[in-house]
C-alpha atoms as a PDB file:
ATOM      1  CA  UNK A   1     126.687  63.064  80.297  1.00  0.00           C
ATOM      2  CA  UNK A   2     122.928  63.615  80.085  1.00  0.00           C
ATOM      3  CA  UNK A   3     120.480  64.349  82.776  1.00  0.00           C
ATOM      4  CA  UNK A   4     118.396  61.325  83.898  1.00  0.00           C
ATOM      5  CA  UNK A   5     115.573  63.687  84.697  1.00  0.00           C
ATOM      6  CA  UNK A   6     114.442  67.175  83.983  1.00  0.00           C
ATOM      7  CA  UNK A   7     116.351  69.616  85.741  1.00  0.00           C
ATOM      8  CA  UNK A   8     112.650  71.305  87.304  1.00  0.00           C
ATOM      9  CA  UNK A   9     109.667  72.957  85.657  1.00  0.00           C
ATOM     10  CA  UNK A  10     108.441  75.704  83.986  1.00  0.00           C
ATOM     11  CA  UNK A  11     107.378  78.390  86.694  1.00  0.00           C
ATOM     12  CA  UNK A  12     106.786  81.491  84.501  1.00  0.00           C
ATOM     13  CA  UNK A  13     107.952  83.462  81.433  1.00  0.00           C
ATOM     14  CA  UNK A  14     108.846  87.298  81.369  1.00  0.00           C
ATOM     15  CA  UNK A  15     108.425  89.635  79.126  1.00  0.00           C
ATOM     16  CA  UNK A  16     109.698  93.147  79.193  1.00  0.00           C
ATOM     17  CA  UNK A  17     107.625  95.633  78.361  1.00  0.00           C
ATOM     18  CA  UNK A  18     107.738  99.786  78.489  1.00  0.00           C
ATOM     19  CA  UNK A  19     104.340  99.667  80.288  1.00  0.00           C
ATOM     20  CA  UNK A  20     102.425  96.923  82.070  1.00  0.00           C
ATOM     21  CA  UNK A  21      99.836  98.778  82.626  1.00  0.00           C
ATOM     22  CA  UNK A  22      99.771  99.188  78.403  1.00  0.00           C
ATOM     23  CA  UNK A  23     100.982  95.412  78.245  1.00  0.00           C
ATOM     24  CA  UNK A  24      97.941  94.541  80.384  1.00  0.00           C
ATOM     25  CA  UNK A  25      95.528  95.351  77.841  1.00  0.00           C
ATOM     26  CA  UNK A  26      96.697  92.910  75.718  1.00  0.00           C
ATOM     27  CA  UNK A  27      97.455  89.875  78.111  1.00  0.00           C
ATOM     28  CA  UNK A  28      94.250  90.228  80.068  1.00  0.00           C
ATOM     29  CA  UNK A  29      91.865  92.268  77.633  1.00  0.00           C
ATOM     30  CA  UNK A  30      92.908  89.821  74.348  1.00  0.00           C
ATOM     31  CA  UNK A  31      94.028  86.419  76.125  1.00  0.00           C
ATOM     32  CA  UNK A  32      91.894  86.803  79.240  1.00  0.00           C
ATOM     33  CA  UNK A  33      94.581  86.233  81.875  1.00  0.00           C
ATOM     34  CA  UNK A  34      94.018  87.089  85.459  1.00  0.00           C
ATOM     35  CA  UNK A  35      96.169  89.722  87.084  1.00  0.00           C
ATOM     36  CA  UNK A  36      97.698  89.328  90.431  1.00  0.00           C
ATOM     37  CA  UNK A  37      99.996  91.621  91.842  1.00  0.00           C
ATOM     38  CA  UNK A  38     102.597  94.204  90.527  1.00  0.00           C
ATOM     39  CA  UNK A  39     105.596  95.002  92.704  1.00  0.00           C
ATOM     40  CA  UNK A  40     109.146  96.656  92.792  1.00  0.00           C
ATOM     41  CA  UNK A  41     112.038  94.506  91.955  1.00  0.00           C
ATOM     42  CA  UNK A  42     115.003  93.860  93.652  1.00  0.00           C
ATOM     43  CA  UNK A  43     117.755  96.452  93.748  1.00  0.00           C
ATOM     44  CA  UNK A  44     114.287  98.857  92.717  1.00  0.00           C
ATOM     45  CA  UNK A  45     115.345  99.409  88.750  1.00  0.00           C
ATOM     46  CA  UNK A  46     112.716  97.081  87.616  1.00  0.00           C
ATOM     47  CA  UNK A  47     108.806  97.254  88.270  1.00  0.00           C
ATOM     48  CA  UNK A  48     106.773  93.747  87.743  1.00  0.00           C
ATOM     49  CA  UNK A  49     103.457  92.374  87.285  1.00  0.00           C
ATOM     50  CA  UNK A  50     102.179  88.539  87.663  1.00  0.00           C
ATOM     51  CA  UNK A  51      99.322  87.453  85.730  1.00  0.00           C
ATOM     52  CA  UNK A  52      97.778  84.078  85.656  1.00  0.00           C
ATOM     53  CA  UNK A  53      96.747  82.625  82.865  1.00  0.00           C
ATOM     54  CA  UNK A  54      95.193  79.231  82.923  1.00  0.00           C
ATOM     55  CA  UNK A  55      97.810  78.134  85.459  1.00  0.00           C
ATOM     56  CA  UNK A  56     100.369  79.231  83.344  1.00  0.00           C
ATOM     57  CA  UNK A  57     102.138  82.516  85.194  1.00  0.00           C
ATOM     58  CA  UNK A  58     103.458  85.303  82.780  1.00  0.00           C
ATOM     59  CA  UNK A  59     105.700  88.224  84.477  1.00  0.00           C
ATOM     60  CA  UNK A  60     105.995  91.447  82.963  1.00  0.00           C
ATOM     61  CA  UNK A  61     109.228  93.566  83.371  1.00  0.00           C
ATOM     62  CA  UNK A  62     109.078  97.292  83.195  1.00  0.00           C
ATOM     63  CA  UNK A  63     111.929  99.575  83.790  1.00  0.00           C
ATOM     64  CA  UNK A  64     111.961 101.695  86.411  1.00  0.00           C
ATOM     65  CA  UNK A  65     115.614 103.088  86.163  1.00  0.00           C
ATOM     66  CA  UNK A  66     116.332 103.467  82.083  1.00  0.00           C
ATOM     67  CA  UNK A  67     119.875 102.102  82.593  1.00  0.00           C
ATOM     68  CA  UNK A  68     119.016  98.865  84.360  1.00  0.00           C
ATOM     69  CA  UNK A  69     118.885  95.805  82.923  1.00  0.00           C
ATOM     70  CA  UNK A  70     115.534  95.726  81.534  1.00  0.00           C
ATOM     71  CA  UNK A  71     115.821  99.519  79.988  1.00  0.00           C
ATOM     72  CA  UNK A  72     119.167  97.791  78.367  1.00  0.00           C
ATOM     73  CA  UNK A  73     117.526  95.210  76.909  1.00  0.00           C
ATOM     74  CA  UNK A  74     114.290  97.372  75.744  1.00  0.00           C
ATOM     75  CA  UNK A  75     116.871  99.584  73.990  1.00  0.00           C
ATOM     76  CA  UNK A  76     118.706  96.726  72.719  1.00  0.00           C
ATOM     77  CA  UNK A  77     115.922  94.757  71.806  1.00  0.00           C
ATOM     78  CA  UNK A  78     112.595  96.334  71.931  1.00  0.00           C
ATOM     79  CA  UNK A  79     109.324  94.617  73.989  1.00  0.00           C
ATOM     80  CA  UNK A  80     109.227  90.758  73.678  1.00  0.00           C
ATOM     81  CA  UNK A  81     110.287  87.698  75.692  1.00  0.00           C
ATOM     82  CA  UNK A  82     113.055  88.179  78.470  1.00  0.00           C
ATOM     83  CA  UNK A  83     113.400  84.863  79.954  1.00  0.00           C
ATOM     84  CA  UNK A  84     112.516  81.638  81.588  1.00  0.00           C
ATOM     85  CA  UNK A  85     112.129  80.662  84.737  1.00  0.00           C
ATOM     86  CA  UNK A  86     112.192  77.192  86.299  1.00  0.00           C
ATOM     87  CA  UNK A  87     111.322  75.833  89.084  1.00  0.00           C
ATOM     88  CA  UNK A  88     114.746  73.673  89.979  1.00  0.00           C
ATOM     89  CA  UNK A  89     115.345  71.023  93.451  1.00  0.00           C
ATOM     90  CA  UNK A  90     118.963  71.246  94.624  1.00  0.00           C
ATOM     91  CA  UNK A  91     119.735  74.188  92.322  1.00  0.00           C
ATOM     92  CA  UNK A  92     123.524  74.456  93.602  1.00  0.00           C
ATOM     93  CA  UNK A  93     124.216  70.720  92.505  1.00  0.00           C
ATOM     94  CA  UNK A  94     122.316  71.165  89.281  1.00  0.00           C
ATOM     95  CA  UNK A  95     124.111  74.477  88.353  1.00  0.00           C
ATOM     96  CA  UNK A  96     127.567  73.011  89.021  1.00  0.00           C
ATOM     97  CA  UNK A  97     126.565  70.086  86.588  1.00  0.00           C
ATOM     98  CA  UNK A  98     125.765  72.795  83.750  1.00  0.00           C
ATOM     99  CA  UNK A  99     129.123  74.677  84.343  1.00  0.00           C
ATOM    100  CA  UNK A 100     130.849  70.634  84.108  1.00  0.00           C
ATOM    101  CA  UNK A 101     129.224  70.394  80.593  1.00  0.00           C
ATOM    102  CA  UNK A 102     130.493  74.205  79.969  1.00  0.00           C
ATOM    103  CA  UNK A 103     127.358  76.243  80.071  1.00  0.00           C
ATOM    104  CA  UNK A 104     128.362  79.624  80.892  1.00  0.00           C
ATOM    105  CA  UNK A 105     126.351  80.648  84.409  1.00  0.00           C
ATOM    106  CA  UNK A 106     125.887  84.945  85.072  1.00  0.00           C
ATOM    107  CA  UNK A 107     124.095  86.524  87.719  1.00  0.00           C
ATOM    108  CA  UNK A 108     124.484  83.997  90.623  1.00  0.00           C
ATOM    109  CA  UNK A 109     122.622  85.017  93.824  1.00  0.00           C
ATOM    110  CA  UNK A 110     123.374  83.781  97.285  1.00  0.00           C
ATOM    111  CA  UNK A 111     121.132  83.937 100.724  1.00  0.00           C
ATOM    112  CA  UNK A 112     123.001  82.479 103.661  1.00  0.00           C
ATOM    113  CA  UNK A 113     125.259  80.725 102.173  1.00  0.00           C
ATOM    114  CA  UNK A 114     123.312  79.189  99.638  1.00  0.00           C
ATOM    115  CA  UNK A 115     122.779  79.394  96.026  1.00  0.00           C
ATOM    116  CA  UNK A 116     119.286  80.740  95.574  1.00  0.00           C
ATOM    117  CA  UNK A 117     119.099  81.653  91.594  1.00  0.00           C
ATOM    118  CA  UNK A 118     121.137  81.876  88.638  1.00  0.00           C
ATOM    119  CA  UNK A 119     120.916  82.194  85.229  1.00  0.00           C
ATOM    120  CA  UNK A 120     122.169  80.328  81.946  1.00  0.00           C
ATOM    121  CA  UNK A 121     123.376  82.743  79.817  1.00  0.00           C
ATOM    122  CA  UNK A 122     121.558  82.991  75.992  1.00  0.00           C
ATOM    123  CA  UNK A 123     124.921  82.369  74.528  1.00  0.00           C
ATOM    124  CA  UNK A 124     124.779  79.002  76.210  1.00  0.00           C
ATOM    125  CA  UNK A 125     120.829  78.758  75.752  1.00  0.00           C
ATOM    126  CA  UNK A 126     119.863  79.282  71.978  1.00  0.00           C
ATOM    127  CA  UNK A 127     119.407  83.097  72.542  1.00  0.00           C
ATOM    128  CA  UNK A 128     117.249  82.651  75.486  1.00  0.00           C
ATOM    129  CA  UNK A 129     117.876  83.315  79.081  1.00  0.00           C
ATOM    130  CA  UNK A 130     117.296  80.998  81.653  1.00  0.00           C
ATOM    131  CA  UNK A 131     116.462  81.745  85.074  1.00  0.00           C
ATOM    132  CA  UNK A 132     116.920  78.623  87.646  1.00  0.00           C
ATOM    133  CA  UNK A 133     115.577  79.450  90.860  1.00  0.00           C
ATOM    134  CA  UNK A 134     114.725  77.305  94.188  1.00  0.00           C
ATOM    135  CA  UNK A 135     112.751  79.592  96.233  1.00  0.00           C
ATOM    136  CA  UNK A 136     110.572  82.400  96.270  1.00  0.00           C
ATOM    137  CA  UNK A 137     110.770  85.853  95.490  1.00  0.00           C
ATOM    138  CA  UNK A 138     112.897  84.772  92.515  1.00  0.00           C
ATOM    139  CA  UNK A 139     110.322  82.172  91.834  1.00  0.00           C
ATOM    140  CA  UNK A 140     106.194  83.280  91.897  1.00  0.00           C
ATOM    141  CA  UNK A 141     104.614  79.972  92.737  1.00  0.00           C
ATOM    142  CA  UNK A 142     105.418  77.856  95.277  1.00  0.00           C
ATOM    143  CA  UNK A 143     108.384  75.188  94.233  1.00  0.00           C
ATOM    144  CA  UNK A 144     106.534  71.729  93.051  1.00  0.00           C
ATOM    145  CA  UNK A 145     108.686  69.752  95.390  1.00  0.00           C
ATOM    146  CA  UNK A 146     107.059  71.579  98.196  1.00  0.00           C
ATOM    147  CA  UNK A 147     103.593  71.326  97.082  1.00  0.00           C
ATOM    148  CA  UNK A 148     104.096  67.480  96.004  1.00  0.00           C
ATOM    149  CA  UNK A 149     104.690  66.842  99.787  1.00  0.00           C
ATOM    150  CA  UNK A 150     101.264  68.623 101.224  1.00  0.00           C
END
């Protein structure tokens, strides 16, 4: 069965880099985007930056602990595109629909109870990683649905 709707909207794309403050030369110095904040991830192995860029938010991943998951995949697969985040309503309904049509689903994260992000594994995604998230931090704008009802 096929969605009637989208399942959300873009929020941001990540890209893992060795060095934001190198990978901030290019986004900012070449395409002119606007920096906002850089921060420690959650669990601390992972360092990240937001930039704006036109309304479009990029996120760049830096590793702070070589073994984590962004040192993995820099090993594995050097600097470049890490995944995509959207913005998705209802995310425990719409992730039990993609495991019904047999998308594999890694990395679910819970917060009283409730589902607050997971991701669709590349195998499942044509080599790219999806991240589905409902609320922030996971997320670095506010969720549409919210802002729809101001």
């Amino acid at each position: 069965m096929m969605p009637t709707e989208p399942i959300g909207r873009l929020d941001h794309i990540a890209f893992a880099v060795h060095s934001i403050d190198q990978a901030r030369t290019f986004f900012e110095g070449a395409l002119g985007a606007k920096f906002r904040y850089v921060t420690l991830g959650r669990g601390g192995g992972f360092r990240y930056a937001v930039l704006d860029l036109a309304d479009f938010t990029i996120e760049l991943l830096e590793p702070v602990d070589p073994k984590g998951f962004v040192g993995t995949f820099l090993e594995k697969r050097g600097e470049g595109m890490h995944h995509i985040t959207l913005q998705v309503p209802e995310l425990g309904e719409k992730v039990s629909f993609l495991e019904g049509q047999g998308l594999r689903i890694v990395d679910k994260h819970e917060q009283d109870s409730r589902l607050i992000e997971a991701f669709i594994s590349p195998k499942s995604a044509c080599g790219v990683i999806f991240q589905l998230a409902e609320t922030q931090p996971a997320l670095n704008n506010e969720p549409y649905w919210q802002q729809e009802k101001k």
